[in-house]
PDB file of N, CA and C in Angstrom:
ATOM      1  N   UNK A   1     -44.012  41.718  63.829  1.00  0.00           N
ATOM      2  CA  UNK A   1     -45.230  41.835  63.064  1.00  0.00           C
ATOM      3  C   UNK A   1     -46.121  40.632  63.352  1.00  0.00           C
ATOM      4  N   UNK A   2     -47.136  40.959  63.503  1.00  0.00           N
ATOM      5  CA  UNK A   2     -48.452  40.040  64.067  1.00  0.00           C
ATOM      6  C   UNK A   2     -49.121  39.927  63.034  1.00  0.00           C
ATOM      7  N   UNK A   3     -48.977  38.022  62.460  1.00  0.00           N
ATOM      8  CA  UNK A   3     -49.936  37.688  61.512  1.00  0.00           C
ATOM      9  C   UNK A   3     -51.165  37.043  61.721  1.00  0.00           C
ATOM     10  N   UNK A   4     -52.469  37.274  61.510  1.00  0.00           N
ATOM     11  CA  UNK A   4     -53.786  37.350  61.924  1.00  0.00           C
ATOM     12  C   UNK A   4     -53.868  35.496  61.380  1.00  0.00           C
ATOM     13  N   UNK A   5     -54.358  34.879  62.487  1.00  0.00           N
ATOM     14  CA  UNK A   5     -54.169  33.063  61.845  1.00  0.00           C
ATOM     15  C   UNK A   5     -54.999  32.906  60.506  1.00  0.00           C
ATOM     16  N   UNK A   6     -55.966  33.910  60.610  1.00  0.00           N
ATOM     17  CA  UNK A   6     -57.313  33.447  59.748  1.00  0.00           C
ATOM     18  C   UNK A   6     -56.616  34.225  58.836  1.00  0.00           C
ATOM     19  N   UNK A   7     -56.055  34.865  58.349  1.00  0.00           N
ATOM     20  CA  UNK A   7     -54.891  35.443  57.311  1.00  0.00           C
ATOM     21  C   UNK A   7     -54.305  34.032  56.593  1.00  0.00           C
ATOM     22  N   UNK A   8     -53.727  34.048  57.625  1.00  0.00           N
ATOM     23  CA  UNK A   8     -52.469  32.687  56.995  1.00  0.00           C
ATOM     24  C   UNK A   8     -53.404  31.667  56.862  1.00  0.00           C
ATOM     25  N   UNK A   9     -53.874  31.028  56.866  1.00  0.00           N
ATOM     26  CA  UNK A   9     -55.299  29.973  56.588  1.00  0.00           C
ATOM     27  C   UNK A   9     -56.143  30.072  55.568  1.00  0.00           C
ATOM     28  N   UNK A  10     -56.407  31.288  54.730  1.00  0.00           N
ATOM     29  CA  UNK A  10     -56.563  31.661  53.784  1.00  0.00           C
ATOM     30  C   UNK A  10     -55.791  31.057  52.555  1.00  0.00           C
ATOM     31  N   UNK A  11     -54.991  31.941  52.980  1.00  0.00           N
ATOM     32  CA  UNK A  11     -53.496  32.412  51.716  1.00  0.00           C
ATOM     33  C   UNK A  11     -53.143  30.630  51.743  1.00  0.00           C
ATOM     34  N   UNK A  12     -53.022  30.019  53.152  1.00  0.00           N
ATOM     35  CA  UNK A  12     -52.511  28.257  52.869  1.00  0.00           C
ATOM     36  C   UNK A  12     -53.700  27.978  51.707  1.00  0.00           C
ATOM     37  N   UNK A  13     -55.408  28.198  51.870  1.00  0.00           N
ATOM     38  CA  UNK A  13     -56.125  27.780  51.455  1.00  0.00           C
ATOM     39  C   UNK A  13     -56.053  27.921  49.898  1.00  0.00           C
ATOM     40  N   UNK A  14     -55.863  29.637  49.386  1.00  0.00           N
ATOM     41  CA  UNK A  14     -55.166  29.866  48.142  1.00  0.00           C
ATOM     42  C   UNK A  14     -54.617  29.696  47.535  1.00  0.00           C
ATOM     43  N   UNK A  15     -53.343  29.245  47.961  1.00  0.00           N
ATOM     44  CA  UNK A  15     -52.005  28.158  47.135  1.00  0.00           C
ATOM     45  C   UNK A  15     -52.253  26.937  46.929  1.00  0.00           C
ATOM     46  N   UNK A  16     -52.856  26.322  48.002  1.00  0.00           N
ATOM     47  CA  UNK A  16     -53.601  24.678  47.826  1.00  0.00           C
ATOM     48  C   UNK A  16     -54.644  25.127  46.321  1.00  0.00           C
ATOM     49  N   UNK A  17     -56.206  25.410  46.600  1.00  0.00           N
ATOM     50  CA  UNK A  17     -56.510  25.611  45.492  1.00  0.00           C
ATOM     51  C   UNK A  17     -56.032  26.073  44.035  1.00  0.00           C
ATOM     52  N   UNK A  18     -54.938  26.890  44.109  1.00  0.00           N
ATOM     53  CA  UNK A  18     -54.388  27.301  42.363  1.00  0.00           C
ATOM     54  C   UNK A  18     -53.273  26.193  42.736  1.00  0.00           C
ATOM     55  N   UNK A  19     -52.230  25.455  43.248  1.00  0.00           N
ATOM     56  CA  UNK A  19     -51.524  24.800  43.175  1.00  0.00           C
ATOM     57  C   UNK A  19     -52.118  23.246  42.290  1.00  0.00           C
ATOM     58  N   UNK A  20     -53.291  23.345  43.472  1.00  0.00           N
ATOM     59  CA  UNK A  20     -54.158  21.754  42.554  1.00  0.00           C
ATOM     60  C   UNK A  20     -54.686  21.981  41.283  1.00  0.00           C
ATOM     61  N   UNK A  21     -55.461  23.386  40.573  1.00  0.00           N
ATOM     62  CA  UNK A  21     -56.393  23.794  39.314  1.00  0.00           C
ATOM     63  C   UNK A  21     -54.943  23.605  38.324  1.00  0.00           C
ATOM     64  N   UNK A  22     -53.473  24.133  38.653  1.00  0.00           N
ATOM     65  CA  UNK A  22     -52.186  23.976  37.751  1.00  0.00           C
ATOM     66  C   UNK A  22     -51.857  22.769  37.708  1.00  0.00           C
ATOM     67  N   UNK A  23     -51.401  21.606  38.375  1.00  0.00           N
ATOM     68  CA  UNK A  23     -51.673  20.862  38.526  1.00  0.00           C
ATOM     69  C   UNK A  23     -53.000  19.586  37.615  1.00  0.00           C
ATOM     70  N   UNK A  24     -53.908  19.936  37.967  1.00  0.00           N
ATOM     71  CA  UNK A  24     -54.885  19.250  37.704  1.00  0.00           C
ATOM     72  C   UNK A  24     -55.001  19.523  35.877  1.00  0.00           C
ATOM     73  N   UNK A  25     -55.104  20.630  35.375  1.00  0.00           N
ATOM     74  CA  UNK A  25     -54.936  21.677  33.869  1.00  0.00           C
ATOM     75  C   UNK A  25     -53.337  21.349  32.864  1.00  0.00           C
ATOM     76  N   UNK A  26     -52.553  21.372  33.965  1.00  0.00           N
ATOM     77  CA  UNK A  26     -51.414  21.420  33.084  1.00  0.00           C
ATOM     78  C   UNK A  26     -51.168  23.011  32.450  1.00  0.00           C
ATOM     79  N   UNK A  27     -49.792  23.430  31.909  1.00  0.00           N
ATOM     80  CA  UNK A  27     -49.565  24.045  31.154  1.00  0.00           C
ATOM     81  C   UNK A  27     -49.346  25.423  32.142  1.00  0.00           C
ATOM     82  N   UNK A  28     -49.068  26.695  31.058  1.00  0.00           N
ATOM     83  CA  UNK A  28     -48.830  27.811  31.669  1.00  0.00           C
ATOM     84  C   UNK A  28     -49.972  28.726  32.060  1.00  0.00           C
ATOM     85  N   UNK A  29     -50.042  29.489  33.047  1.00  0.00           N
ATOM     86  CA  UNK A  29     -51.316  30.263  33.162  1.00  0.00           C
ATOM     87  C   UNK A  29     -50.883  31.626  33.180  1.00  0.00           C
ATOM     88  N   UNK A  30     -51.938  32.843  32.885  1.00  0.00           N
ATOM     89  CA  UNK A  30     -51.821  34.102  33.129  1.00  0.00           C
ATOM     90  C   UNK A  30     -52.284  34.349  34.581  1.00  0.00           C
ATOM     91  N   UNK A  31     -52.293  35.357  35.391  1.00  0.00           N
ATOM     92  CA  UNK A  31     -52.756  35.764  36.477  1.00  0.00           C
ATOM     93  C   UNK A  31     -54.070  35.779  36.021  1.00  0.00           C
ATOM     94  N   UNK A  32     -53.971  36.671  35.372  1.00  0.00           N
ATOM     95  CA  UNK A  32     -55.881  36.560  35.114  1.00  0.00           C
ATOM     96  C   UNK A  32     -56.313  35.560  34.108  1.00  0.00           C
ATOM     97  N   UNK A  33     -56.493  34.438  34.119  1.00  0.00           N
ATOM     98  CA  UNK A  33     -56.450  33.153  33.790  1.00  0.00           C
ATOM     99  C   UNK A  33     -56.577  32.739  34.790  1.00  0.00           C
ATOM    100  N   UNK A  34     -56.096  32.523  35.800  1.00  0.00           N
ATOM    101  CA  UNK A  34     -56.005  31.499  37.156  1.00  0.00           C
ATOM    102  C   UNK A  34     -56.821  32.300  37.944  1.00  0.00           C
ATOM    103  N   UNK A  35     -57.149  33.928  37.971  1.00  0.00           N
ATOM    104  CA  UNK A  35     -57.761  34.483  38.173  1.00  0.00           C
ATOM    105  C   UNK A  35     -59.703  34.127  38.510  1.00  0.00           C
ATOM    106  N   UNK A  36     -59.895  33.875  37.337  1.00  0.00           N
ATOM    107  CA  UNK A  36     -61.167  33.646  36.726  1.00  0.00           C
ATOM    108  C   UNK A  36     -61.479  32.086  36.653  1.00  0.00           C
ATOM    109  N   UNK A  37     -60.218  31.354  36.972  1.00  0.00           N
ATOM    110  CA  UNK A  37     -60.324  29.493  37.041  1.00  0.00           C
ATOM    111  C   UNK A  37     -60.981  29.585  38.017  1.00  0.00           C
ATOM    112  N   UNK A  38     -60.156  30.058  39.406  1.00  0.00           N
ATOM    113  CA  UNK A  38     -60.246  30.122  40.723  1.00  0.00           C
ATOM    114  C   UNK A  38     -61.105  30.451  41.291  1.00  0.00           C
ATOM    115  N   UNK A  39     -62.139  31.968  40.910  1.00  0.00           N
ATOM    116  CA  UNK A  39     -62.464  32.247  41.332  1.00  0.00           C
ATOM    117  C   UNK A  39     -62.069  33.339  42.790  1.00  0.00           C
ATOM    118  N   UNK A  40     -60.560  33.939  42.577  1.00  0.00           N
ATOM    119  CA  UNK A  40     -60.530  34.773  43.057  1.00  0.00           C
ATOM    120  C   UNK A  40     -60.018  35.792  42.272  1.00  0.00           C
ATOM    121  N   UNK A  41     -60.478  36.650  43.107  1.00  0.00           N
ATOM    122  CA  UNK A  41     -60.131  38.421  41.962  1.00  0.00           C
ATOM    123  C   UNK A  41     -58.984  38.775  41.532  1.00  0.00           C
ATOM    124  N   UNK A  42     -57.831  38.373  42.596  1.00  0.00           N
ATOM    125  CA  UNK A  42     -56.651  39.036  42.278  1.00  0.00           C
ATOM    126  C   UNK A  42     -55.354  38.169  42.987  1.00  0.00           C
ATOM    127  N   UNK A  43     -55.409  37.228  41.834  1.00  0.00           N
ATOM    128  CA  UNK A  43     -54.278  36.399  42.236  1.00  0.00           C
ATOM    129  C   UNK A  43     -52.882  36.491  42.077  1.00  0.00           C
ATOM    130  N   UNK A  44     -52.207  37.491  41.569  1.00  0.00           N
ATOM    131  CA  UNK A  44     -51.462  37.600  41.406  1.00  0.00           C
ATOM    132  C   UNK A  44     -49.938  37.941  42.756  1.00  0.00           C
ATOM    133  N   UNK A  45     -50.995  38.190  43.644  1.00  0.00           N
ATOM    134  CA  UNK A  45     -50.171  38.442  44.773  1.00  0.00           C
ATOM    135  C   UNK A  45     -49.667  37.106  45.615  1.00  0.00           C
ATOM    136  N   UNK A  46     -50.827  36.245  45.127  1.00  0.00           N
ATOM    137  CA  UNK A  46     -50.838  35.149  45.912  1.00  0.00           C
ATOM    138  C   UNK A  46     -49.776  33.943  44.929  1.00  0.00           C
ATOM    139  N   UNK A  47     -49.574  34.439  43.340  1.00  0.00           N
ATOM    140  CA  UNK A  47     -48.660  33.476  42.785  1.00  0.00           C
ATOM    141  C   UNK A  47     -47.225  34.097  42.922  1.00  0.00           C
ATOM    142  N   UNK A  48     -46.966  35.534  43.270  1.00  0.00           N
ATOM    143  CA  UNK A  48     -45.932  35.523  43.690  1.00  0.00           C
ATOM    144  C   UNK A  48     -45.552  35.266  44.798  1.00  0.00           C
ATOM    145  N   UNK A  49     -45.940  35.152  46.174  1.00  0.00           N
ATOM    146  CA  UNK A  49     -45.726  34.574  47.694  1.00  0.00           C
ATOM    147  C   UNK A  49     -45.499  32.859  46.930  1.00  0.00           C
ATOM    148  N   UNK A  50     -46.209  32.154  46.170  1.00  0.00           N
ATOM    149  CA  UNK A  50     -45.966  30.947  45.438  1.00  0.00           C
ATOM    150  C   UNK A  50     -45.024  30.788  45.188  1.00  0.00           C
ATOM    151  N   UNK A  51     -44.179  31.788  44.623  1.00  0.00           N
ATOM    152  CA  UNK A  51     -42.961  31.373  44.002  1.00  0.00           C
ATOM    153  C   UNK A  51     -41.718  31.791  44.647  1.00  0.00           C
ATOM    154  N   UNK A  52     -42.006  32.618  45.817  1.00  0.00           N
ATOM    155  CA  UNK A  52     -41.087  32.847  46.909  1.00  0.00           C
ATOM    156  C   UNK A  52     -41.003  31.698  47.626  1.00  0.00           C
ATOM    157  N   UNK A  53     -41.743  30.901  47.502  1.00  0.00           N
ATOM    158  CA  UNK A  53     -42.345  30.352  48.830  1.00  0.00           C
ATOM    159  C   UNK A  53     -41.616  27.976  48.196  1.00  0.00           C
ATOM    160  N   UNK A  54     -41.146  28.468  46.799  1.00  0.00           N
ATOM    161  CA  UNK A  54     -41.261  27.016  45.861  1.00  0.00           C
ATOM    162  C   UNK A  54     -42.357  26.473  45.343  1.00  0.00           C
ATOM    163  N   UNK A  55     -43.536  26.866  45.747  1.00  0.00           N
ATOM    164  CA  UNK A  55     -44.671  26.486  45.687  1.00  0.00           C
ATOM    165  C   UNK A  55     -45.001  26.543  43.701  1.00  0.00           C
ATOM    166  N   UNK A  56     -44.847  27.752  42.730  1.00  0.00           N
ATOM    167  CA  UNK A  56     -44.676  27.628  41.739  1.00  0.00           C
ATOM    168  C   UNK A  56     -43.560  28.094  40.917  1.00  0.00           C
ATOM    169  N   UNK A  57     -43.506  28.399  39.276  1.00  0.00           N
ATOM    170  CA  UNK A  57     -42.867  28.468  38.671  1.00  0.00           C
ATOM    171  C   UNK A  57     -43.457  29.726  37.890  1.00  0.00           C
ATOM    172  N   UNK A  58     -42.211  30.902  37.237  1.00  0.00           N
ATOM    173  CA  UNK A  58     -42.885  32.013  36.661  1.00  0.00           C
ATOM    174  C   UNK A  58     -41.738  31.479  35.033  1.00  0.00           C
ATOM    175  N   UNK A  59     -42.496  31.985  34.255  1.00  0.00           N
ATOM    176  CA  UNK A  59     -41.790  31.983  32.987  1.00  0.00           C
ATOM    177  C   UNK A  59     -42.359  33.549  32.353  1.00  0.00           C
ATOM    178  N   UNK A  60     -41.004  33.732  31.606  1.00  0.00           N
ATOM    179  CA  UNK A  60     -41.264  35.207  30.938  1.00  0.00           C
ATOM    180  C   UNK A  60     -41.516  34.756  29.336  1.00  0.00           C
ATOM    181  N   UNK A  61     -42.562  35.155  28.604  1.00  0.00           N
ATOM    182  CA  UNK A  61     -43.000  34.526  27.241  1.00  0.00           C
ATOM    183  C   UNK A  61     -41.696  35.073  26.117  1.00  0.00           C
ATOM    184  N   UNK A  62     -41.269  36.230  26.419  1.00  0.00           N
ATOM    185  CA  UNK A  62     -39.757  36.590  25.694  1.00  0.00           C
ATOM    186  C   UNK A  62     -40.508  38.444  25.999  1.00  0.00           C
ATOM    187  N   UNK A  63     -38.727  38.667  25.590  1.00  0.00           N
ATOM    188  CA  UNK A  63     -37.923  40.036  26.254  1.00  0.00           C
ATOM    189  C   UNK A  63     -39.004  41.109  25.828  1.00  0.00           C
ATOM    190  N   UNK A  64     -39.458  41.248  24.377  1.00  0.00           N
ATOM    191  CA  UNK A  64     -40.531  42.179  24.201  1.00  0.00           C
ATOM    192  C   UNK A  64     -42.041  42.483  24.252  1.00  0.00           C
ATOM    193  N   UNK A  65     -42.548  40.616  24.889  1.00  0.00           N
ATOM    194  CA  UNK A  65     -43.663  40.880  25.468  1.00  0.00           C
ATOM    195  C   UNK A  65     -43.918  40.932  26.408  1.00  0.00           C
ATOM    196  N   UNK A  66     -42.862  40.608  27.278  1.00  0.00           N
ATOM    197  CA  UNK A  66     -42.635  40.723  29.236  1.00  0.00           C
ATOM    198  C   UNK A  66     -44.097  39.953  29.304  1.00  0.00           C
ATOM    199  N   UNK A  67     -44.587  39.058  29.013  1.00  0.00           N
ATOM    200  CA  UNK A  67     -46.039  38.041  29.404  1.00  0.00           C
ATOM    201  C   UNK A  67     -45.311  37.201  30.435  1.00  0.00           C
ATOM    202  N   UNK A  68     -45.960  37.378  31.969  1.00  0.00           N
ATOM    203  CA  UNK A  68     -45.655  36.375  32.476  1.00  0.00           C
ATOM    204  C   UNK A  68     -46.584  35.592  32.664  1.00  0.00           C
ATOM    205  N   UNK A  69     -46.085  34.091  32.669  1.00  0.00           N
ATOM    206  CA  UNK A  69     -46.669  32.924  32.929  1.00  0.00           C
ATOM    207  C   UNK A  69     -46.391  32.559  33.904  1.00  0.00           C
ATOM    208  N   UNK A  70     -47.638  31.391  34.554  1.00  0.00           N
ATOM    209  CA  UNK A  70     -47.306  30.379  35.613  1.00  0.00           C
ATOM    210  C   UNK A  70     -47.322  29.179  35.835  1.00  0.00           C
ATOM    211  N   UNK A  71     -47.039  28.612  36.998  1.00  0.00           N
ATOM    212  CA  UNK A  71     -47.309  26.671  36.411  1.00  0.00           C
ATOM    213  C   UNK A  71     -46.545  26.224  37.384  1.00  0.00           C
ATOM    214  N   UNK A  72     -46.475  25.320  37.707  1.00  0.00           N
ATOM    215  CA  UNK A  72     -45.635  24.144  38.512  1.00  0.00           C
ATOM    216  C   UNK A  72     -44.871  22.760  37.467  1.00  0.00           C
ATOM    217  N   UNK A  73     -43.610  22.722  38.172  1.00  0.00           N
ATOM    218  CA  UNK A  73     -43.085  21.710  37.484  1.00  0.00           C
ATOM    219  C   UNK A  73     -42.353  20.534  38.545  1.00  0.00           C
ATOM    220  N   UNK A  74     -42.145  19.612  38.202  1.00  0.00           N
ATOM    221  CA  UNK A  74     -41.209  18.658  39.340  1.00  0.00           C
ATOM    222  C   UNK A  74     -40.424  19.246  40.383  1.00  0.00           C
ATOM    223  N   UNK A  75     -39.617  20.440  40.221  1.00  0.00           N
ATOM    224  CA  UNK A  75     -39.239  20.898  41.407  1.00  0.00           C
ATOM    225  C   UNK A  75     -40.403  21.910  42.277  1.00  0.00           C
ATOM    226  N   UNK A  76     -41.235  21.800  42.190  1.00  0.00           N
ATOM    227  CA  UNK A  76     -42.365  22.498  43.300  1.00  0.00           C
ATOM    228  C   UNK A  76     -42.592  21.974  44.346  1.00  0.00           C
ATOM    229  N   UNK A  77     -42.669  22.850  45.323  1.00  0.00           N
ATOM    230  CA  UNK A  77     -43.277  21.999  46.656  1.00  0.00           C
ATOM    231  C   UNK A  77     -44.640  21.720  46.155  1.00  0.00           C
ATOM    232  N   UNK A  78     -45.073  21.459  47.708  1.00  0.00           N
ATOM    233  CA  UNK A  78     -46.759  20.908  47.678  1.00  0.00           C
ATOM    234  C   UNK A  78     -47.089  21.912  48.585  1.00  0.00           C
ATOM    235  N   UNK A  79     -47.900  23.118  48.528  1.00  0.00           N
ATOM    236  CA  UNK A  79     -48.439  23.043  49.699  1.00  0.00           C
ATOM    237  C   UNK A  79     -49.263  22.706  50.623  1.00  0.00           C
ATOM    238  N   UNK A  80     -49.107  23.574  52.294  1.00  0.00           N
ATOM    239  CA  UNK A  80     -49.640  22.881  53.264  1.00  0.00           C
ATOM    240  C   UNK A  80     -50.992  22.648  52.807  1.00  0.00           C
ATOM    241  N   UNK A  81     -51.444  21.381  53.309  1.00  0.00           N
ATOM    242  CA  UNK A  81     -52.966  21.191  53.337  1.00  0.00           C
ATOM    243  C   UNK A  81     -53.395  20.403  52.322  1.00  0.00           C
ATOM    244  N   UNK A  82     -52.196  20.223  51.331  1.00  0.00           N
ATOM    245  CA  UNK A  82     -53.200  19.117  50.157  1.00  0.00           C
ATOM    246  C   UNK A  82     -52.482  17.885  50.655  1.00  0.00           C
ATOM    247  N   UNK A  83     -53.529  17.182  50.305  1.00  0.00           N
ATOM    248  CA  UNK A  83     -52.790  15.615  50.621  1.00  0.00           C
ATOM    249  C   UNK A  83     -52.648  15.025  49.403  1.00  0.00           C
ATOM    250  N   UNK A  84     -52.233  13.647  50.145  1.00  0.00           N
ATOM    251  CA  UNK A  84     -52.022  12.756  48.987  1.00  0.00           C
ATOM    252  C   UNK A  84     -53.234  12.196  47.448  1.00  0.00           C
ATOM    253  N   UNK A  85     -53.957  12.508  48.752  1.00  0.00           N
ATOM    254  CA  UNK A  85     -55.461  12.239  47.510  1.00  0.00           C
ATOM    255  C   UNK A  85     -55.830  13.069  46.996  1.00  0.00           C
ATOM    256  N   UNK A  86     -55.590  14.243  47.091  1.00  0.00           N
ATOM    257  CA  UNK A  86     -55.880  15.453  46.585  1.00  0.00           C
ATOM    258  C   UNK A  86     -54.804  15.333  44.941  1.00  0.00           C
ATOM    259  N   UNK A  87     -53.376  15.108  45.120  1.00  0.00           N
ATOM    260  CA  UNK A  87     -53.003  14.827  44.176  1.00  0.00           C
ATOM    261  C   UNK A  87     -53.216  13.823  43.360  1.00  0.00           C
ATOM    262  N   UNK A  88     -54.120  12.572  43.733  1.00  0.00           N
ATOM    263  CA  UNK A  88     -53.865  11.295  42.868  1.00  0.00           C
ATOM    264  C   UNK A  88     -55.401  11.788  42.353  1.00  0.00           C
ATOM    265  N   UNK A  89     -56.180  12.477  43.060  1.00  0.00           N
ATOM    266  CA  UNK A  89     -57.483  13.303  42.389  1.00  0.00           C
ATOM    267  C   UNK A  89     -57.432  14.391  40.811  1.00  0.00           C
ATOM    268  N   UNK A  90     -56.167  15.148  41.006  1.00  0.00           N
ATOM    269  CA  UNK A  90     -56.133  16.067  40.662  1.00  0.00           C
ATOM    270  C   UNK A  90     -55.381  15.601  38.794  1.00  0.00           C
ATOM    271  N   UNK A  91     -54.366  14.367  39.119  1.00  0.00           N
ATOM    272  CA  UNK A  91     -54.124  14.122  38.002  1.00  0.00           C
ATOM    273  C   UNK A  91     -55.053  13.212  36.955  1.00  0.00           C
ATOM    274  N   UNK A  92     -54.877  13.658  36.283  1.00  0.00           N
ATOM    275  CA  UNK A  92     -55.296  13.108  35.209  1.00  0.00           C
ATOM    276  C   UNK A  92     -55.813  11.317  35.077  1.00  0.00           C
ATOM    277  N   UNK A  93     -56.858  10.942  34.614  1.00  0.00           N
ATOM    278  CA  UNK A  93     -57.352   9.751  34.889  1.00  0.00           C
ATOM    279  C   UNK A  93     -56.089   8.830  33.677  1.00  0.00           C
ATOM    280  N   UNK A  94     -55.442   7.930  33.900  1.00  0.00           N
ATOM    281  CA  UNK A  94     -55.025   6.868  32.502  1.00  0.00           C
ATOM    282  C   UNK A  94     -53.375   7.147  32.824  1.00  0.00           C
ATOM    283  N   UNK A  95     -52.851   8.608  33.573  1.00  0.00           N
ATOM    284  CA  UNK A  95     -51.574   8.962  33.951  1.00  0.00           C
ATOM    285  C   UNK A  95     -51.039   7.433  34.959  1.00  0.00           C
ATOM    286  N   UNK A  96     -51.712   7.842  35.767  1.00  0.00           N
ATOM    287  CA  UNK A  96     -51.328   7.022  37.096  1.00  0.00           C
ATOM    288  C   UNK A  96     -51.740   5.038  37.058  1.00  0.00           C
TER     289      UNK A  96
END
């Protein structure tokens, strides 16, 4: 299977941006929440490749509301393309 570069350059570009807005926000997000942060339509495809991928974290809100949440925690990767300043940007001013 032949993946189109400007495909994968994207989707890197996609995880960088919602990786840094979770990150940068804190806390749990809805798809459509990160949705409407982001500015893209339909993220949900792109936070699950995230979480295949280590990139984030899914939490289920409990058994009878099946709400899933999202977020990053200490065990997350980084993904490709953000740097270091991107993270010392992204946190919080008084943290660091």
């Amino acid at each position: 299977m032949h993946t189109d570069t400007s495909e994968v350059l994207v989707n890197e570009g996609l995880n960088a941006r919602v990786w840094l807005h979770m990150l940068r926000e804190g806390g749990r997000w809805s798809a459509a929440e990160l949705s409407r942060a982001c500015g893209y339509a339909d993220v949900q495809g792109v936070l699950s490749s995230m979480k295949k991928r280590g990139f984030a974290v899914s939490y289920e809100k409990s058994e009878a509301e099946r709400r899933t949440t999202w977020g990053i925690n200490a065990s997350c990767k980084v993904p490709r393309g953000v740097t270091v300043q991107d993270i010392i940007d992204a946190i919080p001013k008084g943290i660091m």
